[in-house]
C-alpha atoms as a PDB file:
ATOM      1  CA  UNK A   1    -163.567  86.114  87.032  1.00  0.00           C
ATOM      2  CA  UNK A   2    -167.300  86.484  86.651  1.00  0.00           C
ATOM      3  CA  UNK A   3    -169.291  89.498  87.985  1.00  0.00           C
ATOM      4  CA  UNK A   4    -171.825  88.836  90.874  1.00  0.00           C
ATOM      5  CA  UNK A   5    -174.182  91.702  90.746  1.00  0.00           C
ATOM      6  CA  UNK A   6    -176.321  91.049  93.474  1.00  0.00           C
ATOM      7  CA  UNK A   7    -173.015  92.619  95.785  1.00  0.00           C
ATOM      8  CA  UNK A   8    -174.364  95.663  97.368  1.00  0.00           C
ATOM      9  CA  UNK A   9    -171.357  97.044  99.496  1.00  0.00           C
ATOM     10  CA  UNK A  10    -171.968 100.298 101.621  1.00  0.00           C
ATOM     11  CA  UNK A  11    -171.786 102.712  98.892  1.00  0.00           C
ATOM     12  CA  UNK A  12    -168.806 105.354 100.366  1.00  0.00           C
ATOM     13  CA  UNK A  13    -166.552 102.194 100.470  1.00  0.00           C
ATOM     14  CA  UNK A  14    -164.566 102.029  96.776  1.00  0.00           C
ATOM     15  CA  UNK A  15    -161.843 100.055  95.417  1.00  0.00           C
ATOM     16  CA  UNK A  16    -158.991 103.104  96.734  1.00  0.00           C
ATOM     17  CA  UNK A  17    -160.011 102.948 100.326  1.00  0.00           C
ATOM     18  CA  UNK A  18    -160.463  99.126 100.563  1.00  0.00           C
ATOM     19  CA  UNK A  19    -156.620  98.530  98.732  1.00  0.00           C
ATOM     20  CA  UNK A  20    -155.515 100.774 101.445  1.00  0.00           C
ATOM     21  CA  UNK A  21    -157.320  99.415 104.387  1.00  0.00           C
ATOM     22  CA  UNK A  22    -154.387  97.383 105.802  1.00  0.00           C
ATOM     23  CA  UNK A  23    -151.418  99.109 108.098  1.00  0.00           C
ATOM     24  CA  UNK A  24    -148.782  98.036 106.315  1.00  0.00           C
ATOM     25  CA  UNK A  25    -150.468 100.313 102.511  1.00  0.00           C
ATOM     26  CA  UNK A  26    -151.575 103.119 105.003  1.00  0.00           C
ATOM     27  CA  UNK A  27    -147.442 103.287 106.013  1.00  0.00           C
ATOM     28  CA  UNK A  28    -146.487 102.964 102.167  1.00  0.00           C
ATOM     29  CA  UNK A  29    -149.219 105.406 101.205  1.00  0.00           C
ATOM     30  CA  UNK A  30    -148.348 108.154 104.386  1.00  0.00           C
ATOM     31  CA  UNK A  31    -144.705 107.670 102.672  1.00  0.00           C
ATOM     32  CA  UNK A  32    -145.477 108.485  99.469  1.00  0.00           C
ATOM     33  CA  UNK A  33    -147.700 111.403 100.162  1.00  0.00           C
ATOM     34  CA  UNK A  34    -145.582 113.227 102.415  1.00  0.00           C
ATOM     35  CA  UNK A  35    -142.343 111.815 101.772  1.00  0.00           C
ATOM     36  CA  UNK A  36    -141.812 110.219 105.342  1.00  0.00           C
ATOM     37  CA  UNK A  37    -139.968 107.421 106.184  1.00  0.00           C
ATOM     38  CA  UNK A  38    -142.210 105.299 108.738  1.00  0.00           C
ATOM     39  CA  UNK A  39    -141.508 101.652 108.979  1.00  0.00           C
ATOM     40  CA  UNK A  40    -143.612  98.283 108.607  1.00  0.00           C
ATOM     41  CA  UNK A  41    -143.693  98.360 112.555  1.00  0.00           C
ATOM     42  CA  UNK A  42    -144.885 101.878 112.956  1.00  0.00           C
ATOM     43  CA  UNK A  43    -147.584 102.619 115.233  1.00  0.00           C
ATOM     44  CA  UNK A  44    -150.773 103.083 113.295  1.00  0.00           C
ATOM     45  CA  UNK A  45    -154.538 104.034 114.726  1.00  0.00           C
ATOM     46  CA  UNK A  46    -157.045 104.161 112.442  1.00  0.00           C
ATOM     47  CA  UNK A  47    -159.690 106.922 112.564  1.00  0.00           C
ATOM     48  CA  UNK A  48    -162.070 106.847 109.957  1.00  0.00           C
ATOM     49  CA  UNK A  49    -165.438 108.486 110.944  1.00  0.00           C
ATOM     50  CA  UNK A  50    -168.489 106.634 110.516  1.00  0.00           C
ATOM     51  CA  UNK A  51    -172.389 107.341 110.322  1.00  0.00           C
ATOM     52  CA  UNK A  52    -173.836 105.494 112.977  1.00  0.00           C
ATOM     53  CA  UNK A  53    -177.048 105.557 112.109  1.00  0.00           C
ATOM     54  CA  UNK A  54    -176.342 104.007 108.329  1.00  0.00           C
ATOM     55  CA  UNK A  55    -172.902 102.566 109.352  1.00  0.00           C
ATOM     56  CA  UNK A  56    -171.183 104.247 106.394  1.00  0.00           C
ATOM     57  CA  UNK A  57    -167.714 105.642 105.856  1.00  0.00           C
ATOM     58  CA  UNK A  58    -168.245 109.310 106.159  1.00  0.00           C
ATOM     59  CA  UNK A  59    -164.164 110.153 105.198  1.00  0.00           C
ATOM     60  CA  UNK A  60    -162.529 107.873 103.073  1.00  0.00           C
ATOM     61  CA  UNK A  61    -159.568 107.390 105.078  1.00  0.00           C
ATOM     62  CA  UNK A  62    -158.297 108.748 108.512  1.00  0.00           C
ATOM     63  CA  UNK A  63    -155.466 107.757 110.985  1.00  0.00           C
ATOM     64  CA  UNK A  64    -152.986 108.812 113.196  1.00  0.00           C
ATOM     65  CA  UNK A  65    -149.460 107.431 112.691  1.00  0.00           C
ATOM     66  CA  UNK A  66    -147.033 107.495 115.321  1.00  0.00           C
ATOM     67  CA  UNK A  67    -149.052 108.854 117.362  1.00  0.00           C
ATOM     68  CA  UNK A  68    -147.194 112.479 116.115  1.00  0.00           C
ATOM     69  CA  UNK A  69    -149.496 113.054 112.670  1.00  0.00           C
ATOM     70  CA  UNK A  70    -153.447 112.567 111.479  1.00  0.00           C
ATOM     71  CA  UNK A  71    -153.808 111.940 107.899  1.00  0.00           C
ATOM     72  CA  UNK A  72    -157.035 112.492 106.099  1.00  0.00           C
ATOM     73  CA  UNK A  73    -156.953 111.274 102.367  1.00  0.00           C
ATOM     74  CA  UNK A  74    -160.202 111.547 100.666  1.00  0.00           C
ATOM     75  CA  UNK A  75    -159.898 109.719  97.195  1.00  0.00           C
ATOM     76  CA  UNK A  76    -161.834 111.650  94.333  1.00  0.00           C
ATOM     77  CA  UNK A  77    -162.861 111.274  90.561  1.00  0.00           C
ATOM     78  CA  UNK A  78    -164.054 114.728  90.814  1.00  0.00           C
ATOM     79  CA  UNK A  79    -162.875 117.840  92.614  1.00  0.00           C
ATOM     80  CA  UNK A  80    -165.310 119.009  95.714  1.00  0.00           C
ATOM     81  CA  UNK A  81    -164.417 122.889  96.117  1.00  0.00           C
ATOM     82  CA  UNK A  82    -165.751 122.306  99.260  1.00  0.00           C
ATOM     83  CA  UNK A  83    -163.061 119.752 100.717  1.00  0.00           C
ATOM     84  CA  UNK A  84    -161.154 122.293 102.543  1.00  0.00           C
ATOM     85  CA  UNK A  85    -164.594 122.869 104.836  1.00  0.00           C
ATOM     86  CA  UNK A  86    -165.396 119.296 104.502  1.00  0.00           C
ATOM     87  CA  UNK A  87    -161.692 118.707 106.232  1.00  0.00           C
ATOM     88  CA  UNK A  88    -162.743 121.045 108.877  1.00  0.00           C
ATOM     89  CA  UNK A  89    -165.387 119.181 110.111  1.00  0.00           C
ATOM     90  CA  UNK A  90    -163.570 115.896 109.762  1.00  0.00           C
ATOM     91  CA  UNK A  91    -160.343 117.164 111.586  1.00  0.00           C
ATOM     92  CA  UNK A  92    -162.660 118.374 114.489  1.00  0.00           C
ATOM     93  CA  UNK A  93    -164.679 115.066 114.912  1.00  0.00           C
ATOM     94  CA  UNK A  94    -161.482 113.125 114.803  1.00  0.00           C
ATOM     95  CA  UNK A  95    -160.016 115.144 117.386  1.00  0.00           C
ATOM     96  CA  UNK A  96    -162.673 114.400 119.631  1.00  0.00           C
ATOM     97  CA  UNK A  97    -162.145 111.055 119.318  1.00  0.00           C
ATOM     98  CA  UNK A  98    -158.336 111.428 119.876  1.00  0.00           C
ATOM     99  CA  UNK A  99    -158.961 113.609 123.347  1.00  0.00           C
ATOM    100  CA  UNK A 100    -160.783 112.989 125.806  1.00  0.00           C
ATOM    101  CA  UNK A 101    -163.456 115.626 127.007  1.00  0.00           C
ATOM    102  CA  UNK A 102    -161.958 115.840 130.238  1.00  0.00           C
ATOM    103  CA  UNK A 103    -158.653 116.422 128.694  1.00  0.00           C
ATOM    104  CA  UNK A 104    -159.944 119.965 127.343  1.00  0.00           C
ATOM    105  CA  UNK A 105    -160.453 121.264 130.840  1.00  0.00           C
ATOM    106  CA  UNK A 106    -156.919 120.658 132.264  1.00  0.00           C
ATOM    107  CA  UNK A 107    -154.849 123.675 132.578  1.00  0.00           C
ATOM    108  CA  UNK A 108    -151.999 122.024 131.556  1.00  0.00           C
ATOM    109  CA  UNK A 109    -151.715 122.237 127.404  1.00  0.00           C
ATOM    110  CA  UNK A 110    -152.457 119.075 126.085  1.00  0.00           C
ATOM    111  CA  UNK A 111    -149.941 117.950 122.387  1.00  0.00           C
ATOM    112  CA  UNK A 112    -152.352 116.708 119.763  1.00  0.00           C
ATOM    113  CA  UNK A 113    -151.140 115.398 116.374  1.00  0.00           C
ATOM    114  CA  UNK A 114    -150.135 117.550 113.275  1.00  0.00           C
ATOM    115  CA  UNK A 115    -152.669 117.265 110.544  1.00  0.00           C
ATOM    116  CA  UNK A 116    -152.309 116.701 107.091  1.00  0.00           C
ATOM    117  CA  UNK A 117    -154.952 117.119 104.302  1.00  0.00           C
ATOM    118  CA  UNK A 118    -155.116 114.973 101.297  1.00  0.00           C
ATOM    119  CA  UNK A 119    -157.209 114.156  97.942  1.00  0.00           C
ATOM    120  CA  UNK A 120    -156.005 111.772  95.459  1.00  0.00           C
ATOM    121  CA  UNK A 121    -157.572 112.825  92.407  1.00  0.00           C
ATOM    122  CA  UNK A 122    -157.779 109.983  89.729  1.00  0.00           C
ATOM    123  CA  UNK A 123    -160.704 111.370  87.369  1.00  0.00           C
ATOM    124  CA  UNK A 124    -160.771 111.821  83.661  1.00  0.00           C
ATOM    125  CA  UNK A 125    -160.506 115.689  83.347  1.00  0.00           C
ATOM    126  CA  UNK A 126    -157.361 117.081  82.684  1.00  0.00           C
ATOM    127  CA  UNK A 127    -155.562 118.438  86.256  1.00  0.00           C
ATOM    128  CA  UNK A 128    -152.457 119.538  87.466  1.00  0.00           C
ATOM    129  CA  UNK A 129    -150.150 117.162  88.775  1.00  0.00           C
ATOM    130  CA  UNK A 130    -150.150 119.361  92.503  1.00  0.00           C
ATOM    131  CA  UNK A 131    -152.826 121.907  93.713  1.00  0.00           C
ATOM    132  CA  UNK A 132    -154.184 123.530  97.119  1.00  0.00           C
ATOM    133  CA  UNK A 133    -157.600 124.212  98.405  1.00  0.00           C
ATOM    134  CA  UNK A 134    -157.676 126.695 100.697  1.00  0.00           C
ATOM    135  CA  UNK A 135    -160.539 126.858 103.144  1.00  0.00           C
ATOM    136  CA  UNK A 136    -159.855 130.949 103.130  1.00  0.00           C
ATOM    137  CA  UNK A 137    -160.924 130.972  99.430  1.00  0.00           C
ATOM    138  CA  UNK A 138    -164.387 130.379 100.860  1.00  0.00           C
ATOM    139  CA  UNK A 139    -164.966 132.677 103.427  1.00  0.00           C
ATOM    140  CA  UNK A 140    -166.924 135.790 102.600  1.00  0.00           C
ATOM    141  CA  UNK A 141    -165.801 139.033 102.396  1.00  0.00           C
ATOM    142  CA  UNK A 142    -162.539 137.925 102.686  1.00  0.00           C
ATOM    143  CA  UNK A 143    -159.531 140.292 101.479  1.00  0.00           C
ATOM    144  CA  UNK A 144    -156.744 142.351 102.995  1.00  0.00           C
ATOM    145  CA  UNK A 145    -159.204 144.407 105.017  1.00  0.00           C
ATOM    146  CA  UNK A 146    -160.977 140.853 106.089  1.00  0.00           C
ATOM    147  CA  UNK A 147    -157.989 138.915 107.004  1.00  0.00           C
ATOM    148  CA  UNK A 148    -159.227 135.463 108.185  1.00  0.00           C
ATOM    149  CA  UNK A 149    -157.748 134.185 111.309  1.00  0.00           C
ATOM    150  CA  UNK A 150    -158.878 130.509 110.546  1.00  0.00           C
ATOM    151  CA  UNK A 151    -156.739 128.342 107.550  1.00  0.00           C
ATOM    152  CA  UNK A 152    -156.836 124.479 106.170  1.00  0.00           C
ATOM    153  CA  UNK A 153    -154.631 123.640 103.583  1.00  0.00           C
ATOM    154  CA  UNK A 154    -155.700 120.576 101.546  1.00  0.00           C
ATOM    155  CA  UNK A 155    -153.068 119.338  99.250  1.00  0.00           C
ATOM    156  CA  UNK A 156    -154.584 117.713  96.148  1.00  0.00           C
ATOM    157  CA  UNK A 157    -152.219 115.122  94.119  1.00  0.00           C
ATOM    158  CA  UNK A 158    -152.838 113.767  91.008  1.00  0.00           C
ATOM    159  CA  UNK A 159    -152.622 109.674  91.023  1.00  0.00           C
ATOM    160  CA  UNK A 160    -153.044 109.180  87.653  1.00  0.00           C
ATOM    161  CA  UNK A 161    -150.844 107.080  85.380  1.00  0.00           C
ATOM    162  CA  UNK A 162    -148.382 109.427  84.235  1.00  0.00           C
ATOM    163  CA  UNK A 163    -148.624 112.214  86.890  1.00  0.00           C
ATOM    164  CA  UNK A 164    -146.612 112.671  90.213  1.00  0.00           C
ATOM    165  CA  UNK A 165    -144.590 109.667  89.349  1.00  0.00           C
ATOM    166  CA  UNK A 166    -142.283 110.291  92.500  1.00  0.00           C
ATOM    167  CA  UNK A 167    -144.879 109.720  94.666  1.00  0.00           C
ATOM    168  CA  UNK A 168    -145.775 106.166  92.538  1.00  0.00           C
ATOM    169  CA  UNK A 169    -142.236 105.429  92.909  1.00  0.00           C
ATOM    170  CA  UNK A 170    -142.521 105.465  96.533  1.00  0.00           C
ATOM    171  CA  UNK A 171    -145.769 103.241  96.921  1.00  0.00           C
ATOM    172  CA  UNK A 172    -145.790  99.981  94.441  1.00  0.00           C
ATOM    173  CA  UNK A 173    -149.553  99.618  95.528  1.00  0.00           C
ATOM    174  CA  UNK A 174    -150.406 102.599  94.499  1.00  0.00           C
ATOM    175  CA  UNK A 175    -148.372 102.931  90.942  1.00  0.00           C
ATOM    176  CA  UNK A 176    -150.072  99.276  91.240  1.00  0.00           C
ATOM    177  CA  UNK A 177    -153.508 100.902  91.664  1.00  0.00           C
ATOM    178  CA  UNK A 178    -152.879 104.084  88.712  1.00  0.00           C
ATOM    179  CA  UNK A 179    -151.674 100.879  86.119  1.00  0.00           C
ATOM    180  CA  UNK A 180    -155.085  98.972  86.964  1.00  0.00           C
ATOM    181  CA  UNK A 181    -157.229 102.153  86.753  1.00  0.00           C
ATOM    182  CA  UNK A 182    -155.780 103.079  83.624  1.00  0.00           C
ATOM    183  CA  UNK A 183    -156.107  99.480  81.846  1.00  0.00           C
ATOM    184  CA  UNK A 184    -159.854  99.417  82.665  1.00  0.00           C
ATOM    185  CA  UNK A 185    -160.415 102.819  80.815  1.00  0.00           C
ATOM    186  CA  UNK A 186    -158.296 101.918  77.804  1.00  0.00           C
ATOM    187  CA  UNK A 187    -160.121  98.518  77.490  1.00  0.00           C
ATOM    188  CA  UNK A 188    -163.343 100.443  77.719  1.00  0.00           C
ATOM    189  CA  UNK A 189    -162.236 102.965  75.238  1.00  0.00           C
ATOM    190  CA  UNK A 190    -161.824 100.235  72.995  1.00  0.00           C
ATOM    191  CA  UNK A 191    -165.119  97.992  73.461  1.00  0.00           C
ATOM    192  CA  UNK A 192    -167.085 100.263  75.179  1.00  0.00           C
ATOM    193  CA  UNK A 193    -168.092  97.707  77.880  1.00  0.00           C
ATOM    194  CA  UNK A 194    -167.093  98.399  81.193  1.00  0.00           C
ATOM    195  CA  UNK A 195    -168.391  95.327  82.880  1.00  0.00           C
ATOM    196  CA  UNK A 196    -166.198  93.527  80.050  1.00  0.00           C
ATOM    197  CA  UNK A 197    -162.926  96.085  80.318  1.00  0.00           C
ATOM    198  CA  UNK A 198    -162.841  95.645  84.240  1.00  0.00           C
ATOM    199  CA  UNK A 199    -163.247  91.841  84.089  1.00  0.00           C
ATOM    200  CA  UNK A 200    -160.531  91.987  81.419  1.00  0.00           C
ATOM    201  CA  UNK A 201    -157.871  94.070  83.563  1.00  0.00           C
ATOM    202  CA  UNK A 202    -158.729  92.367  86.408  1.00  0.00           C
ATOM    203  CA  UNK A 203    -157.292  89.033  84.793  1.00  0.00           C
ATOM    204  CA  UNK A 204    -154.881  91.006  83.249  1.00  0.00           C
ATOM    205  CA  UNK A 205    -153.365  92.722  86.278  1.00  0.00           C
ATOM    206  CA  UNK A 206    -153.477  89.364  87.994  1.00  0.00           C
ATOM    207  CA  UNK A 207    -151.308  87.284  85.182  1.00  0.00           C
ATOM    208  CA  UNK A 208    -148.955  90.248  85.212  1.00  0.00           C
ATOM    209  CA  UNK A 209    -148.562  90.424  89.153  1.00  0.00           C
ATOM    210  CA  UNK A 210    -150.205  93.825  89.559  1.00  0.00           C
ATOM    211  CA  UNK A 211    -152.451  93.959  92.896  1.00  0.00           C
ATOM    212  CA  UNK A 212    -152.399  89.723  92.462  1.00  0.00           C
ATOM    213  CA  UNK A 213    -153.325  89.107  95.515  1.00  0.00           C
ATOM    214  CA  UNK A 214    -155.766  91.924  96.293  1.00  0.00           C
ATOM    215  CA  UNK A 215    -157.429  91.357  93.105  1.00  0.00           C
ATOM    216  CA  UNK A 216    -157.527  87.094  93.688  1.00  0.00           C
ATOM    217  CA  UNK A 217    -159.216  88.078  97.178  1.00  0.00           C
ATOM    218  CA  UNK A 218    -161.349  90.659  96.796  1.00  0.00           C
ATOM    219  CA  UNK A 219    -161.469  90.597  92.364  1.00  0.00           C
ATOM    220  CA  UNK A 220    -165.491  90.404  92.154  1.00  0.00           C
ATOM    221  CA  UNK A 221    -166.129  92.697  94.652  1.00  0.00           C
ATOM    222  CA  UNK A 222    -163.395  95.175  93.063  1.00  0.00           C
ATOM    223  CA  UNK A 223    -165.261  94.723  89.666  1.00  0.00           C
ATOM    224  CA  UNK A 224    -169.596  95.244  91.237  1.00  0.00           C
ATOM    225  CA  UNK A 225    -167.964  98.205  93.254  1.00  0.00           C
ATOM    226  CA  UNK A 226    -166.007 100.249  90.063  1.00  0.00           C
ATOM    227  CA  UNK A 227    -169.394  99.292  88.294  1.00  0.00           C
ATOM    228  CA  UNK A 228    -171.384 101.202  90.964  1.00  0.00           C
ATOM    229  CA  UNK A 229    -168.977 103.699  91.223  1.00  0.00           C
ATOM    230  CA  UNK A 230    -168.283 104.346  87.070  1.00  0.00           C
ATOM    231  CA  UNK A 231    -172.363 104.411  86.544  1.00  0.00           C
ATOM    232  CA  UNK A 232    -173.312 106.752  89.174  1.00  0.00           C
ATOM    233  CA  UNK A 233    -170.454 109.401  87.669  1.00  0.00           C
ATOM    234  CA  UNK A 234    -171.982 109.126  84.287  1.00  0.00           C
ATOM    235  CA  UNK A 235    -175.265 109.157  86.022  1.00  0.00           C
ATOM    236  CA  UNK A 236    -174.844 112.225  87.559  1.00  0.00           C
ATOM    237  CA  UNK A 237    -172.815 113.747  84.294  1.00  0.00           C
ATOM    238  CA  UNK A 238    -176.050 113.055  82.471  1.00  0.00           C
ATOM    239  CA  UNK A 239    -178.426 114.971  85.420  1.00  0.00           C
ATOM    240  CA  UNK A 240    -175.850 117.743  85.228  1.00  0.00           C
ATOM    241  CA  UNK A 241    -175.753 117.895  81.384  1.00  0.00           C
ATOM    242  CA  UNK A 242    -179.122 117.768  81.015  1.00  0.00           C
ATOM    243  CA  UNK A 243    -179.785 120.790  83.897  1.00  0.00           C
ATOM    244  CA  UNK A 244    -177.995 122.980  81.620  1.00  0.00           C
ATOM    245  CA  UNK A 245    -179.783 121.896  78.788  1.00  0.00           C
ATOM    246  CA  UNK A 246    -183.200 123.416  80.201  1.00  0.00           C
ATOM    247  CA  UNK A 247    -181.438 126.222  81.788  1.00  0.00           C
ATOM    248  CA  UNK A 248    -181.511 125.279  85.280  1.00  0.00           C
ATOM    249  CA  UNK A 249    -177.500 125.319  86.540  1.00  0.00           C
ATOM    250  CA  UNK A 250    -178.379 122.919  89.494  1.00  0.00           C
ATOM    251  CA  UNK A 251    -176.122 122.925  92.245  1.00  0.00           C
ATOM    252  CA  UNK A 252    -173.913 119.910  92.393  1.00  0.00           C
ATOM    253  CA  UNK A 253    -173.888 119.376  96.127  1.00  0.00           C
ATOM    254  CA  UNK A 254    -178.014 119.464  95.992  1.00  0.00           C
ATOM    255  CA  UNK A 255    -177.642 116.234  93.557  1.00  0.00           C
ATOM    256  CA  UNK A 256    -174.967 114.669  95.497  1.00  0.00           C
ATOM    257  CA  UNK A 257    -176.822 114.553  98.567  1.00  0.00           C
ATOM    258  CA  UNK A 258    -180.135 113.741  96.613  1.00  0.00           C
ATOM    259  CA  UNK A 259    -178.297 110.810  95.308  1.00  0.00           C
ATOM    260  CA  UNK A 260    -176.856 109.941  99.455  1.00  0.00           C
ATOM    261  CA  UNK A 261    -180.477 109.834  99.937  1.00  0.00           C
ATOM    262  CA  UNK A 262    -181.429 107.573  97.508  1.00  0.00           C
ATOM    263  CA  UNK A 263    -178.364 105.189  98.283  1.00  0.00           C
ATOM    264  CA  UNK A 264    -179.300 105.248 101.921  1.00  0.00           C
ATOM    265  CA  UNK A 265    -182.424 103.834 100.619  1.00  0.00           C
ATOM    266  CA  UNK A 266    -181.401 100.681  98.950  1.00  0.00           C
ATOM    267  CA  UNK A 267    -182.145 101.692  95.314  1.00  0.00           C
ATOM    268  CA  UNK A 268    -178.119 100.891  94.233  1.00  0.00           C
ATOM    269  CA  UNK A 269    -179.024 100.687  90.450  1.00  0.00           C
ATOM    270  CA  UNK A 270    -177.168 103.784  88.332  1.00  0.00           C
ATOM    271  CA  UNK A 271    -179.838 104.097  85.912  1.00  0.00           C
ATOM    272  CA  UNK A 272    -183.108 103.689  88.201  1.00  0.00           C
ATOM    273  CA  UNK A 273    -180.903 106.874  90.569  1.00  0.00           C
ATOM    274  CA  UNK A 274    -180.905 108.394  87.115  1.00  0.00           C
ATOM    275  CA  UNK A 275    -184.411 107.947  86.692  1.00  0.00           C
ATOM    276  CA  UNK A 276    -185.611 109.407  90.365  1.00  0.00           C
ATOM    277  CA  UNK A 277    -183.161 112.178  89.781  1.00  0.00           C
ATOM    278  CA  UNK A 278    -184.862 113.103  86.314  1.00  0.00           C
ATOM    279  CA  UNK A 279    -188.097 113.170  88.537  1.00  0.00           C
ATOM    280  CA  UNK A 280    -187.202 115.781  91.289  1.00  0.00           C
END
C-alpha cells in the first residue's frame, strides 16, 4: 500500500468515525457500549451535526436507534474536561433536528428519545478502564448550598487493547479497530517511522483478516488521515510543552481552536500548524 499525501480529507473526519459510518457497526458499536441487543434490521437515523458553512463534522458520531435512544460517541486521544458541556450543546441541536418547532407548542407532551453520552478514549496516557464527566463538576459555586438542577452524564470507556475487553468482545470491529491501533504504535516504537509502522499494520491487519475489507477500500486514506491526526497531537504536545517552558500555562482550548482556524484554512501540514502556532 503506498501513501498518497496529497489526500486532504475534512479534518474532524478520522479513521474511528469513518469504520463506524455504516448501520450495521453503529448497531454492533450501540451493543457494545450499552450492552443492548438491537439487530442487523434495526431502525437507525443518523444525526451527526455538521458546520454548514465549512461542511465539517462538528460531533463525531450521532444517531437515534429505534427511534427510542440518541447516542453521541465522540472518539478521543485526549480527554476534553469540557465534553460534558460540549454534549449539552450537541444533545440540544440534535433535538431540534429530531422535533419539529411546531411540535414544542402543542399542549399535548411530546416522547423524545433517551440520551446516552459517550467518549471512546484510545490515547497513550494511562486511564481507567470506566470514568464519568459530570457537567455539575463545572458549574460555579456549586455545593450542597448550590444544588444544580441541570445534569449530563458522559460515560468515558477506555478502547484500548487490553482495557474493557467485554465491550471488545461484543463488537469484532471494534476489538478489530484496538488490535490495528495498537500494531501501528508498537511498529513505531520500534522504527520510529510512523508513515512506515502504519503502512506496515495496514498490510499486516489485512493478511491476518483484521478490518480486510475496510482497510482494502479505504487503506490509503486510513494511513494520510492517522498521519494528520498522529502529527497534529505531537504538534500540539510540543506548543504545550514548550508554553510551560517560558512560563506561560496556555489554555488548551485557546490552541485547539487556533489550530480549527488554521485547518479551516487549508494549511493541513503538522509542522507548518506548528510553525504558525510558535508565532501567535
Amino acid at each position: 500500500m503506498d501513501i498518497d499525501t496529497k489526500t486532504n480529507r475534512k479534518y474532524k473526519d478520522s479513521v474511528f468515525t469513518l469504520l463506524f459510518s455504516e448501520k450495521e457497526k453503529l448497531i454492533e458499536l450501540c451493543n457494545a457500549f450499552l450492552d443492548t441487543d438491537y439487530g442487523p434490521d434495526t431502525d437507525v437515523q443518523i444525526t451527526t451535526l455538521r458546520n454548514v458553512l465549512f461542511m465539517e463534522q462538528v460531533n463525531d458520531i450521532s444517531f437515534v436507534i429505534d427511534g427510542k435512544l440518541v447516542v453521541l460517541i465522540e472518539h478521543q486521544s485526549t480527554i476534553n474536561q469540557n465534553i460534558p458541556l460540549r454534549m449539552l450543546l450537541y444533545i440540544a441541536r440534535v433535538y431540534e433536528k429530531i422535533c419539529k418547532n411546531k411540535d414544542l407548542y402543542r399542549i399535548k407532551k411530546i416522547k423524545i428519545p433517551r440520551p446516552e453520552f459517550i467518549v471512546a478514549y484510545n490515547g497513550k496516557d494511562d486511564y481507567p478502564d470506566e470514568q464519568v464527566l459530570r457537567l455539575s463538576d463545572m458549574f460555579a459555586k456549586y455545593g450542597e448550598k448550590n444544588p444544580v438542577e441541570l445534569e449530563l452524564l458522559v460515560k468515558v470507556y477506555n478502547i484500548n487493547k487490553g482495557h474493557n475487553p467485554q465491550i471488545a468482545q461484543k463488537s469484532k470491529t471494534l476489538s478489530d479497530y484496538e488490535i490495528f491501533i495498537d500494531m501501528i504504535r508498537k511498529y513505531k516504537e520500534e522504527t520510529n517511522n510512523l508513515a512506515g509502522a502504519v503502512t506496515q499494520a495496514v498490510n499486516e491487519c489485512i493478511k491476518q483478516n483484521i478490518l480486510k475489507s475496510f482497510l482494502e477500500t479505504h487503506g490509503s486514506e486510513v494511513a494520510n488521515m492517522l498521519l494528520t491526526e498522529w502529527k497534529l497531537e505531537d504538534a500540539l504536545k510540543v506548543r504545550e510543552e514548550e508554553g510551560f517552558e517560558r512560563g506561560e500555562r496556555k489554555n488548551k482550548e485557546e490552541t485547539l481552536k487556533a489550530v480549527e482556524e488554521l485547518l479551516k484554512q487549508g494549511v493541513t501540514d503538522a509542522e507548518e500548524i506548528l510553525k504558525k502556532l510558535r508565532e501567535m
